[in-house]
N, C-alpha and C. Protein backbone atom coordinates (compact mmCIF):
# COMPACT_ATOMS: atom_id res chain seq x y z
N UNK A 1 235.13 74.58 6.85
CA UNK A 1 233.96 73.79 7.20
C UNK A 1 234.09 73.34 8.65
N UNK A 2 232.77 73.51 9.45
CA UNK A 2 232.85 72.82 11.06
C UNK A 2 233.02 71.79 10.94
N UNK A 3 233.71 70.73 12.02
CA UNK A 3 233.27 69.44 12.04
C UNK A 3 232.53 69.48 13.22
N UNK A 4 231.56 68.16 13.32
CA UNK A 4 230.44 67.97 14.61
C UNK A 4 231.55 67.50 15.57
N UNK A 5 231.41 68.39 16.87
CA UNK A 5 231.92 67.46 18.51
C UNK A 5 231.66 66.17 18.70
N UNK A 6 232.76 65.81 19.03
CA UNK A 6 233.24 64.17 19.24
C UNK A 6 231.90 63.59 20.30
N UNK A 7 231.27 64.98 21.16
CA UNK A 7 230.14 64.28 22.31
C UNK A 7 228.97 63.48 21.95
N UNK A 8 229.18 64.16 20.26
CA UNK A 8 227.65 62.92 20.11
C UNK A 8 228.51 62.18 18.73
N UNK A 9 228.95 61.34 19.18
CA UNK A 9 229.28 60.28 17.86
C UNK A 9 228.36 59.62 17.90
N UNK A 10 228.24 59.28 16.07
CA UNK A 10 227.45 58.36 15.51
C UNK A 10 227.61 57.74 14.35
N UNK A 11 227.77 56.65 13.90
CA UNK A 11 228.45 55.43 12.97
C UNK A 11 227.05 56.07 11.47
N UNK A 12 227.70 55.79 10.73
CA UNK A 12 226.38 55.84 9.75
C UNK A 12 226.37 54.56 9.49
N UNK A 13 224.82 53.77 9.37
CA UNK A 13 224.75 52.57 8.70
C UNK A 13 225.16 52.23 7.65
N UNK A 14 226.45 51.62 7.21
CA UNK A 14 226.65 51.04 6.00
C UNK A 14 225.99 49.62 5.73
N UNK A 15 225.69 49.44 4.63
CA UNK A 15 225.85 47.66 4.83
C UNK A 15 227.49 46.97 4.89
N UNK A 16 227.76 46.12 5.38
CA UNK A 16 228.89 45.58 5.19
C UNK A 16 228.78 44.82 3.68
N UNK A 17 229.84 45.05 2.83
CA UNK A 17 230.09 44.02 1.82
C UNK A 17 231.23 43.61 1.71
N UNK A 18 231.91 42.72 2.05
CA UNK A 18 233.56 42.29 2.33
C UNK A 18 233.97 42.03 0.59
N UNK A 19 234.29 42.43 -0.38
CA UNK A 19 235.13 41.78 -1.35
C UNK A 19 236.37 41.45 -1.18
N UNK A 20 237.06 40.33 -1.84
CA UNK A 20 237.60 40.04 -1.06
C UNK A 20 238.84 40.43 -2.50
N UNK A 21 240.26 40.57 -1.69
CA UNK A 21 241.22 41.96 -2.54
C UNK A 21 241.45 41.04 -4.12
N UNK A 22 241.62 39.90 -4.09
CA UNK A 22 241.59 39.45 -5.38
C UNK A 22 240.13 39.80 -6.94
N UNK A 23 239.48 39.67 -5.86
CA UNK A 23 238.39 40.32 -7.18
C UNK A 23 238.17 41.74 -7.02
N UNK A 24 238.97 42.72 -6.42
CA UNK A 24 239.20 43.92 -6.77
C UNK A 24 239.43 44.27 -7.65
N UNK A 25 239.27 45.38 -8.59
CA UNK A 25 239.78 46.38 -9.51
C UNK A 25 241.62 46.74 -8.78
N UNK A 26 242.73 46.00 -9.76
CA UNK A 26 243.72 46.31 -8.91
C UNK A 26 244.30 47.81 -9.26
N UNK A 27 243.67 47.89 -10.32
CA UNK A 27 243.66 49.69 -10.68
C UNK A 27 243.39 50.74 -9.77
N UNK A 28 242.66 50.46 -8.80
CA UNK A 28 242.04 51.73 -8.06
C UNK A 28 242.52 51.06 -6.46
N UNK A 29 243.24 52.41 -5.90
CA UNK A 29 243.50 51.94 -4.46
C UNK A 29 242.68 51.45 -3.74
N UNK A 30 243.39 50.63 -2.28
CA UNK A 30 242.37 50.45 -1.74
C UNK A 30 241.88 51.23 -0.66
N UNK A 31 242.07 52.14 -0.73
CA UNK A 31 241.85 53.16 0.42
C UNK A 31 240.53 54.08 -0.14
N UNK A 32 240.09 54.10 -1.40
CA UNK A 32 239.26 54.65 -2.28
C UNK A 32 238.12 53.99 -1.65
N UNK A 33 238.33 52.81 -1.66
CA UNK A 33 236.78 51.67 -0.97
C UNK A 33 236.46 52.37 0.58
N UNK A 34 237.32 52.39 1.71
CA UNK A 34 237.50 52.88 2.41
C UNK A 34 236.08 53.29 3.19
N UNK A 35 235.79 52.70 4.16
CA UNK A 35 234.23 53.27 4.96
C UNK A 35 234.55 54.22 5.06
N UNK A 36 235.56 55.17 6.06
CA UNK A 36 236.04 55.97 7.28
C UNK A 36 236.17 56.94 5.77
N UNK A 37 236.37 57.07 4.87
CA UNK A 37 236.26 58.31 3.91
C UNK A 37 234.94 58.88 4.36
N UNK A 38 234.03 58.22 4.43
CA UNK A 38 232.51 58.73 4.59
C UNK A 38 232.19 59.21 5.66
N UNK A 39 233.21 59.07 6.96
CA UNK A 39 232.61 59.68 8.19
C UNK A 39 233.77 60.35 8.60
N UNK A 40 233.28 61.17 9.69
CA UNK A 40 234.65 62.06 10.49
C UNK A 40 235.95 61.91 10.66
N UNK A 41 236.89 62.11 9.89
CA UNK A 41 238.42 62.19 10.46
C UNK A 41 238.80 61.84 11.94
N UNK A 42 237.96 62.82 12.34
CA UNK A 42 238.08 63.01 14.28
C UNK A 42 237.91 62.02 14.60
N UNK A 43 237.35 60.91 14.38
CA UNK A 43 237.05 59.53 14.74
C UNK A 43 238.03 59.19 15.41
N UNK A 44 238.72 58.86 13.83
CA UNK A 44 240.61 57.71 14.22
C UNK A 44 241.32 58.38 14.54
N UNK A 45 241.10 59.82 14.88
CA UNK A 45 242.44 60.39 15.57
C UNK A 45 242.11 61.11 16.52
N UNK A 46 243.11 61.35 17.73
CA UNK A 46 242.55 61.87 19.29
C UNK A 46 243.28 63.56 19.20
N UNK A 47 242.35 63.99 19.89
CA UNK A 47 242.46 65.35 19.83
C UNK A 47 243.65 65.81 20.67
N UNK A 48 244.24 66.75 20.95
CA UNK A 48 245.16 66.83 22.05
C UNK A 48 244.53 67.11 23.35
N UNK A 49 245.13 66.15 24.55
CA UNK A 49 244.63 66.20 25.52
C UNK A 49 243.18 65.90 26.10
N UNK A 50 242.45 64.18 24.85
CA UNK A 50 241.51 63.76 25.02
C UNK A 50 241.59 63.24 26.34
N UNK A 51 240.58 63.15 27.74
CA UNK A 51 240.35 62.61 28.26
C UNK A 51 240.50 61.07 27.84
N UNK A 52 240.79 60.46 29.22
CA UNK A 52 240.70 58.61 28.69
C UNK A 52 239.14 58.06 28.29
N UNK A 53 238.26 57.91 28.91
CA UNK A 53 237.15 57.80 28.69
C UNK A 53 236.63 58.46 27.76
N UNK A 54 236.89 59.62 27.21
CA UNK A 54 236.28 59.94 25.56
C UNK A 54 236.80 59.04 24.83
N UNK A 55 238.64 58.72 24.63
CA UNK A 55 239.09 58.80 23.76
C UNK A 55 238.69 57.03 23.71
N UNK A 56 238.33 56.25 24.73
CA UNK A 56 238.28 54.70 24.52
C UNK A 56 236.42 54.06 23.88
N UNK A 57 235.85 55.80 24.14
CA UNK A 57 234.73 55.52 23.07
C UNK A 57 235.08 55.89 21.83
N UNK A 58 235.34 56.89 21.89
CA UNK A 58 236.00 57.43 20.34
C UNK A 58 236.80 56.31 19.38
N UNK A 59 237.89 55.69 20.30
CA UNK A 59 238.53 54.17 19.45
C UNK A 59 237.19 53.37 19.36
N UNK A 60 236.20 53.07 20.06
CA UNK A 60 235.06 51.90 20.20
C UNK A 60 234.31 52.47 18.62
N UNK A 61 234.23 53.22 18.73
CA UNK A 61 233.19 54.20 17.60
C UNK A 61 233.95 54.06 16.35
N UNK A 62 235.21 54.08 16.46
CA UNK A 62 235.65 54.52 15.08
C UNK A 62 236.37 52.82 14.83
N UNK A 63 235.82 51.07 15.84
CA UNK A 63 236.47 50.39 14.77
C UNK A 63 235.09 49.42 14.79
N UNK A 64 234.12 50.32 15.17
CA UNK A 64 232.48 49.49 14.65
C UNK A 64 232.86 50.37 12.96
N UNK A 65 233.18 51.57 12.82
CA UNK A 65 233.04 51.90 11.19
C UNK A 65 234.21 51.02 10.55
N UNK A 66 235.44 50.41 11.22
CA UNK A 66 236.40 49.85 10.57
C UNK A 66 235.61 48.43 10.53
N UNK A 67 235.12 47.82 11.79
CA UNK A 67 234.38 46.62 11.20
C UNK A 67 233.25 46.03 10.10
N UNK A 68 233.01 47.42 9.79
CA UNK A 68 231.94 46.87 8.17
C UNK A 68 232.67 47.22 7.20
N UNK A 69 233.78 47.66 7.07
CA UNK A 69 234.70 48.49 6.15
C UNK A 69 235.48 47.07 4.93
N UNK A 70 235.08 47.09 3.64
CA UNK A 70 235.77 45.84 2.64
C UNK A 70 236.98 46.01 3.13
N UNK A 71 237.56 47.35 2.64
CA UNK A 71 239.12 47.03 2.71
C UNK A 71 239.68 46.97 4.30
N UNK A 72 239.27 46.65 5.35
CA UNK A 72 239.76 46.62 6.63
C UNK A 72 241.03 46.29 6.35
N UNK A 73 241.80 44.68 6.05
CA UNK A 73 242.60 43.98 5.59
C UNK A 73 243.94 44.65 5.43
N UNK A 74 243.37 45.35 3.98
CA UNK A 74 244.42 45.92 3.60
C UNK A 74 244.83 47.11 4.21
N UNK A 75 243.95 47.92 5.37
CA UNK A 75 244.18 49.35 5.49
C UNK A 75 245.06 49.01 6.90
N UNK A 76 245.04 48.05 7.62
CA UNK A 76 245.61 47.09 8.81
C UNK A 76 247.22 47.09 8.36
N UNK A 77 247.10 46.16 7.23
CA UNK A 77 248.18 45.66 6.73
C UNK A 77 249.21 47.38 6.50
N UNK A 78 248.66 48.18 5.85
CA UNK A 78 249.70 49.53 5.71
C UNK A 78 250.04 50.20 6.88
N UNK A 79 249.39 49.95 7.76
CA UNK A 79 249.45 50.64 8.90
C UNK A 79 250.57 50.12 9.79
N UNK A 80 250.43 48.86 9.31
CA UNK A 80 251.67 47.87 10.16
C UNK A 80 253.24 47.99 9.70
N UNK A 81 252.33 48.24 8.16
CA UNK A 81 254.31 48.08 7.31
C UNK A 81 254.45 49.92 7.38
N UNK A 82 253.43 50.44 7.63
CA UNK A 82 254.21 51.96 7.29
C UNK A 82 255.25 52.21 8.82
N UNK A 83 255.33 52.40 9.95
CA UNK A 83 254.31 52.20 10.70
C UNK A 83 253.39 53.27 10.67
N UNK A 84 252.20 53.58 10.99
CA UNK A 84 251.19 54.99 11.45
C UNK A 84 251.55 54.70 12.74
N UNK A 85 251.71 55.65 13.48
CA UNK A 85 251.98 55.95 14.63
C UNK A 85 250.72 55.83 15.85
N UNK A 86 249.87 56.83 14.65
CA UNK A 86 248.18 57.26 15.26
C UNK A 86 247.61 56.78 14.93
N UNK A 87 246.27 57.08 16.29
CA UNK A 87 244.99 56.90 15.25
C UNK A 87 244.59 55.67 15.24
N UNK A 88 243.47 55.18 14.74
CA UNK A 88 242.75 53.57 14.79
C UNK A 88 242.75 53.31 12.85
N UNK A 89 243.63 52.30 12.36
CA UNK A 89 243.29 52.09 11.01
C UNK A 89 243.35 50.70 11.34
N UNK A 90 242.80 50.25 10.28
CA UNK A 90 241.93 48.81 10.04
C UNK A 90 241.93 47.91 11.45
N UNK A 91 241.14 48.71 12.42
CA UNK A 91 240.20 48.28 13.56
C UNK A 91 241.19 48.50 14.52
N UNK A 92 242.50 48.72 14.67
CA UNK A 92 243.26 48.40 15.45
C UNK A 92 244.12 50.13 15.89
N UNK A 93 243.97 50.22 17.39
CA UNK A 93 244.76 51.47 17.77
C UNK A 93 245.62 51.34 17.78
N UNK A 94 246.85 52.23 17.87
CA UNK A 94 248.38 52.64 17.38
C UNK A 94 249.23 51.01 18.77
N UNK A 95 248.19 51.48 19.88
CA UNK A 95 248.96 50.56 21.00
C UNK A 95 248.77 48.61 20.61
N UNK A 96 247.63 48.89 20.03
CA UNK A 96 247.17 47.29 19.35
C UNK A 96 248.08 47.12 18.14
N UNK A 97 248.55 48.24 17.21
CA UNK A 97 249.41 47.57 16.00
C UNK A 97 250.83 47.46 16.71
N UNK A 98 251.24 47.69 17.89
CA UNK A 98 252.81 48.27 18.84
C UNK A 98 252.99 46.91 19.40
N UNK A 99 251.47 46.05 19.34
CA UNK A 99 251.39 44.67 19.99
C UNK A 99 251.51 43.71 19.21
N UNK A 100 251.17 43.89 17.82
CA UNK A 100 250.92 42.69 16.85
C UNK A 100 252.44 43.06 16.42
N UNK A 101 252.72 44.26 16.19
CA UNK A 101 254.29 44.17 15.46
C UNK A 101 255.20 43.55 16.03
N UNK A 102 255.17 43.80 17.73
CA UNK A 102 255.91 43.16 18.53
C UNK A 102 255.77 41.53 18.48
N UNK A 103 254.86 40.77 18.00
CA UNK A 103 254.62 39.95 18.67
C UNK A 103 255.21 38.93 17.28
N UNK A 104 255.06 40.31 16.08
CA UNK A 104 255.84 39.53 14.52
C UNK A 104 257.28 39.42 14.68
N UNK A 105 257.54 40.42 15.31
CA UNK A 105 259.42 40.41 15.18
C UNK A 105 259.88 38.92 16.14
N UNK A 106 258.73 38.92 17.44
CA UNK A 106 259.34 37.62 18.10
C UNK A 106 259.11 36.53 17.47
N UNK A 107 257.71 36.49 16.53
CA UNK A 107 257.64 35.36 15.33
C UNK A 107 259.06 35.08 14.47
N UNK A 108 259.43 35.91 14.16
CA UNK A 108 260.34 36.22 12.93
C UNK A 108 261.40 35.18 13.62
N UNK A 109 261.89 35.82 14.93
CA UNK A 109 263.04 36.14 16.05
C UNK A 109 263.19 34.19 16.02
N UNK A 110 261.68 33.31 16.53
CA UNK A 110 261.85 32.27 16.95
C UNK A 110 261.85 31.42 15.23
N UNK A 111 260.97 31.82 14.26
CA UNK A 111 261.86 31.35 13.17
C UNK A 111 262.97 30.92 12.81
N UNK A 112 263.66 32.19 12.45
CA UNK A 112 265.10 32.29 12.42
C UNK A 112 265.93 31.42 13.42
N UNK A 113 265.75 30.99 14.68
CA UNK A 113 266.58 30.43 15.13
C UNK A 113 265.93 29.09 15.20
N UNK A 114 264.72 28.30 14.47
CA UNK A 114 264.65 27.02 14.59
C UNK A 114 264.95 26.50 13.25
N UNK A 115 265.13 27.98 12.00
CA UNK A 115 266.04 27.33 10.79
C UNK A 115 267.10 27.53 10.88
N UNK A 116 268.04 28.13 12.00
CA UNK A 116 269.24 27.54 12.65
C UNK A 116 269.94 26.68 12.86
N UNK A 117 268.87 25.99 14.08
CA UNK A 117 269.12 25.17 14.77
C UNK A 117 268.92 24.12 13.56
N UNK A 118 267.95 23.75 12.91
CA UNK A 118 267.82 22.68 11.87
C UNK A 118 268.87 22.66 10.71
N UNK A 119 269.12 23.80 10.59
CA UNK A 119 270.76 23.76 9.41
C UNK A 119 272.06 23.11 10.22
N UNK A 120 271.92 23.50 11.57
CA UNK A 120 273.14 22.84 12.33
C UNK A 120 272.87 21.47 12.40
N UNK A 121 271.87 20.88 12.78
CA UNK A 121 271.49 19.58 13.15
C UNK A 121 271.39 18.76 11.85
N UNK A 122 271.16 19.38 10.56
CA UNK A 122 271.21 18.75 9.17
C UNK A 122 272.95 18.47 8.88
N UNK A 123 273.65 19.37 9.53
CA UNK A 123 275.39 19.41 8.78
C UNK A 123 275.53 18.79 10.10
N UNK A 124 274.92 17.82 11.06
CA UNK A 124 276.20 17.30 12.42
C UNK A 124 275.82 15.85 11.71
């Protein structure tokens, strides 16, 4: 099967309906809900040797379909713990999840050393 050239992207109107993951069916993944099932692959992922300017519409294009998308949340969240390398999943490009991960480990990093410092200062 062809797919259509990335030159004319176009979002299909969904309505947005956010459910929210607790009143989900926890039976059925959440990737099944999934907007981006319904539109082009080519979207969230860059071709080899995309120009910059295609490829920063192509991310623009493909996280207006992640922004009406229910499961955004959760498709974010796998992307972070798998890591995905590529590609735009739940709104965010590979260099935007390289930023939030980074920015958890220094969360983690300054945690850890102010329940440190408070275990030392509890035993002086």
């Amino acid at each position: 099967m062809l797919q259509p050239s990335h030159s004319s992207l176009q979002v299909a109107a969904v309505p947005s309906q956010r459910v929210p993951a607790q009143d989900r069916d926890q039976d059925v993944p959440w990737h099944t809900e999934a907007v981006c099932r319904r539109d082009e692959a080519g979207l969230f992922f860059a071709p080899s040797k995309e120009p910059t300017a295609a490829r920063l519409s192509r991310e623009e294009a493909a996280k207006r379909v992640c922004a009406r998308c229910p499961v955004m949340v959760e498709c974010r969240e796998h992307a972070l713990l798998q890591p995905e390398p590529y590609g735009v999943w739940g709104g965010l490009t590979a260099a935007e999840r390289r930023v939030v991960l980074a920015r958890r480990r220094r969360r983690e990093l300054e945690l850890k050393k102010a329940a440190s410092a408070s275990r030392v200062a509890a035993a002086s």
